[in-house]
Protein backbone atom coordinates (compact mmCIF):
# COMPACT_ATOMS: atom_id res chain seq x y z
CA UNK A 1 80.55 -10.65 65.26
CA UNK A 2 82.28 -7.68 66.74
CA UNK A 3 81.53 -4.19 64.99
CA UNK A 4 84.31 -2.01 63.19
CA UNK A 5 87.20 -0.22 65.86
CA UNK A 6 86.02 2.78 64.64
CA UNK A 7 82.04 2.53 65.47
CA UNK A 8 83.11 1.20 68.98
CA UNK A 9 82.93 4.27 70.94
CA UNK A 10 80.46 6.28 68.86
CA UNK A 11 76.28 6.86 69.82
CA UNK A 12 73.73 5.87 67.97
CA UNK A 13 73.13 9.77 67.26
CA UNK A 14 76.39 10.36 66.40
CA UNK A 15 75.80 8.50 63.70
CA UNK A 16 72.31 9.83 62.47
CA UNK A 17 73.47 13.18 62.46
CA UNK A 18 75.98 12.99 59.74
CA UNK A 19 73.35 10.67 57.67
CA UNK A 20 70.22 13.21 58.04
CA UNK A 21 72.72 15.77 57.04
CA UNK A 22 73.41 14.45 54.12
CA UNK A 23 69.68 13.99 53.52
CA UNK A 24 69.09 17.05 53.79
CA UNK A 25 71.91 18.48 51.56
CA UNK A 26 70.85 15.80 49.00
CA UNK A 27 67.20 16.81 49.00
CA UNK A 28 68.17 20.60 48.94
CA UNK A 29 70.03 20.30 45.92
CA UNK A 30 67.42 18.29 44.09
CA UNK A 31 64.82 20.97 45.31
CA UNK A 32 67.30 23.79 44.31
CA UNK A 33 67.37 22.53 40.42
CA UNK A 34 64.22 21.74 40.38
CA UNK A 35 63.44 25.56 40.83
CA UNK A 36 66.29 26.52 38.65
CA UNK A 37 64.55 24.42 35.96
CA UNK A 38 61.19 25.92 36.71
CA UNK A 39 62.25 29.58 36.36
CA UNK A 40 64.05 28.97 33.29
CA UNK A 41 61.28 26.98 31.44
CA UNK A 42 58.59 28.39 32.87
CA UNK A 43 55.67 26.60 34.87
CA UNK A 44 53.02 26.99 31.84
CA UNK A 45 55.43 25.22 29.72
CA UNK A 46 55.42 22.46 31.25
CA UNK A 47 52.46 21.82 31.65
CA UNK A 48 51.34 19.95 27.83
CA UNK A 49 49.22 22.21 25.80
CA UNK A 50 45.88 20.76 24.84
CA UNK A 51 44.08 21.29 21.90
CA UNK A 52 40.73 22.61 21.36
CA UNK A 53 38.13 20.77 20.79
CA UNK A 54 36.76 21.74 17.18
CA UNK A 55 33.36 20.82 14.73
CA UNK A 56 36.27 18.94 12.76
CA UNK A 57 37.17 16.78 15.98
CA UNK A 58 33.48 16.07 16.25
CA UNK A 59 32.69 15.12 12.79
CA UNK A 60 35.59 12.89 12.73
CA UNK A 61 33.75 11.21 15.89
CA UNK A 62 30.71 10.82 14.03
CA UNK A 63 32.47 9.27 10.85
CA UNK A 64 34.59 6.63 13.21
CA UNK A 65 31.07 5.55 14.81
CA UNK A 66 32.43 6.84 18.58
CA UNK A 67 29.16 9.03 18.64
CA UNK A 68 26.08 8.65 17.09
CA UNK A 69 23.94 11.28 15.65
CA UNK A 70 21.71 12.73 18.02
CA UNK A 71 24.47 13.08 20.35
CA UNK A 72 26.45 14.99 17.43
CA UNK A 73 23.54 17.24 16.94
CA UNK A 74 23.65 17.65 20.81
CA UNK A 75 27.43 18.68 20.80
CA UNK A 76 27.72 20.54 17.92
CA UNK A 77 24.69 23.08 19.20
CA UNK A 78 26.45 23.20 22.70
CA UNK A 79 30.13 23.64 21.13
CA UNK A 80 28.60 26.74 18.74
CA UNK A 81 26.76 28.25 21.60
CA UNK A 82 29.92 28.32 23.55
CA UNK A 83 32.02 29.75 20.91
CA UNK A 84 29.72 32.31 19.84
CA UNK A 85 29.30 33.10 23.85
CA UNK A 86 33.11 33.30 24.29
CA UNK A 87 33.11 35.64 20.97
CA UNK A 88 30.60 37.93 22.62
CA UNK A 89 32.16 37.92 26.10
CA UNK A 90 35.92 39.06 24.19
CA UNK A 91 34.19 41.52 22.68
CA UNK A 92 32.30 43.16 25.25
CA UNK A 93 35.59 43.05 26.92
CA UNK A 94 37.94 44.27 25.15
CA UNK A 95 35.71 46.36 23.14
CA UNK A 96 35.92 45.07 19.47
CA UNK A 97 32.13 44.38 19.03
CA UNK A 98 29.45 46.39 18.53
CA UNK A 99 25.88 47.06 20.03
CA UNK A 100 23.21 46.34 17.86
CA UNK A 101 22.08 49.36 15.47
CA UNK A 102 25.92 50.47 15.78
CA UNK A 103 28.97 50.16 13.44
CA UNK A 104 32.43 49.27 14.95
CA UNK A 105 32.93 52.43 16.11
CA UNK A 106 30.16 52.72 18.13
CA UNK A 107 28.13 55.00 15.88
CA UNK A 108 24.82 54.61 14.86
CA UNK A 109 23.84 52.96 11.63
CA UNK A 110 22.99 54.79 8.47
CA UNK A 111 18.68 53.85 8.35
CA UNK A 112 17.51 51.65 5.73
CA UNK A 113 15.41 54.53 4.05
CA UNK A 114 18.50 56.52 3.86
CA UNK A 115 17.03 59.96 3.24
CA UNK A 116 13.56 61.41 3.66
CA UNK A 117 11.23 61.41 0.83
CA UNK A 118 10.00 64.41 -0.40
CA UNK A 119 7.90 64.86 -3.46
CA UNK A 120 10.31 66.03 -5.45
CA UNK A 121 12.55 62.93 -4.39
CA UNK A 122 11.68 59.83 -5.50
CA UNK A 123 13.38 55.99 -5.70
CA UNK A 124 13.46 54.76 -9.34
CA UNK A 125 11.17 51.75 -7.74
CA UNK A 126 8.34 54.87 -7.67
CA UNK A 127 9.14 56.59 -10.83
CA UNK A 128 7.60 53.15 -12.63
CA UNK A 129 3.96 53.83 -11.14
């Protein structure tokens, strides 16, 4: 079998040129929207959210027999010592919590006695006796 008229005088690289070419324009474009549709949705979007895992999530475990008890008991004490370790970290960092002995504001806490006794000042828990 004899090959087309036109092909008869053309390389081998003539030929691969043209066809890489268009590889390459091909792939470009593809790579091009690609990016377009990055920028305009946004690369956290796309990514699917995920939920976080919650007491509920657990105790629905524990009802549908995937977990048994002790390892409930396990998970719940490890899932409340990271939340309340999360809570403490946000607030140390952004500055919403407060020091121990200290309101919100940062200011100490009126003392449990309140004022200073004197004899002429007493609680009505004295005045019975």
């Amino acid at each position: 079998m004899t090959p087309p008229p036109a092909l008869l005088g053309q390389s081998a690289v003539s030929l691969v040129a043209p066809a890489l070419g268009a590889m390459l324009l091909i792939g470009g474009g593809i790579y091009a929207l690609w990016m377009l549709r990055r920028s305009m949705v946004g690369a956290e979007d796309a990514q699917p959210t995920r939920q976080p895992f919650t007491l509920q999530h657990l105790r629905e475990m524990r009802a549908a027999g995937e977990i048994t008890e002790a390892e409930f008991e396990r998970t719940r004490a490890m899932v409340i010592h990271a939340v309340r370790e999360s809570a403490v970290a946000r607030e140390a960092a952004d500055g919403t919590g407060s020091r121990p002995g200290r309101d919100l504001t940062g200011a100490p806490l009126p003392s449990a006695a309140g004022k200073q006794r004197t004899p002429g000042n007493r609680s009505p828990s004295d005045a019975g006796g």
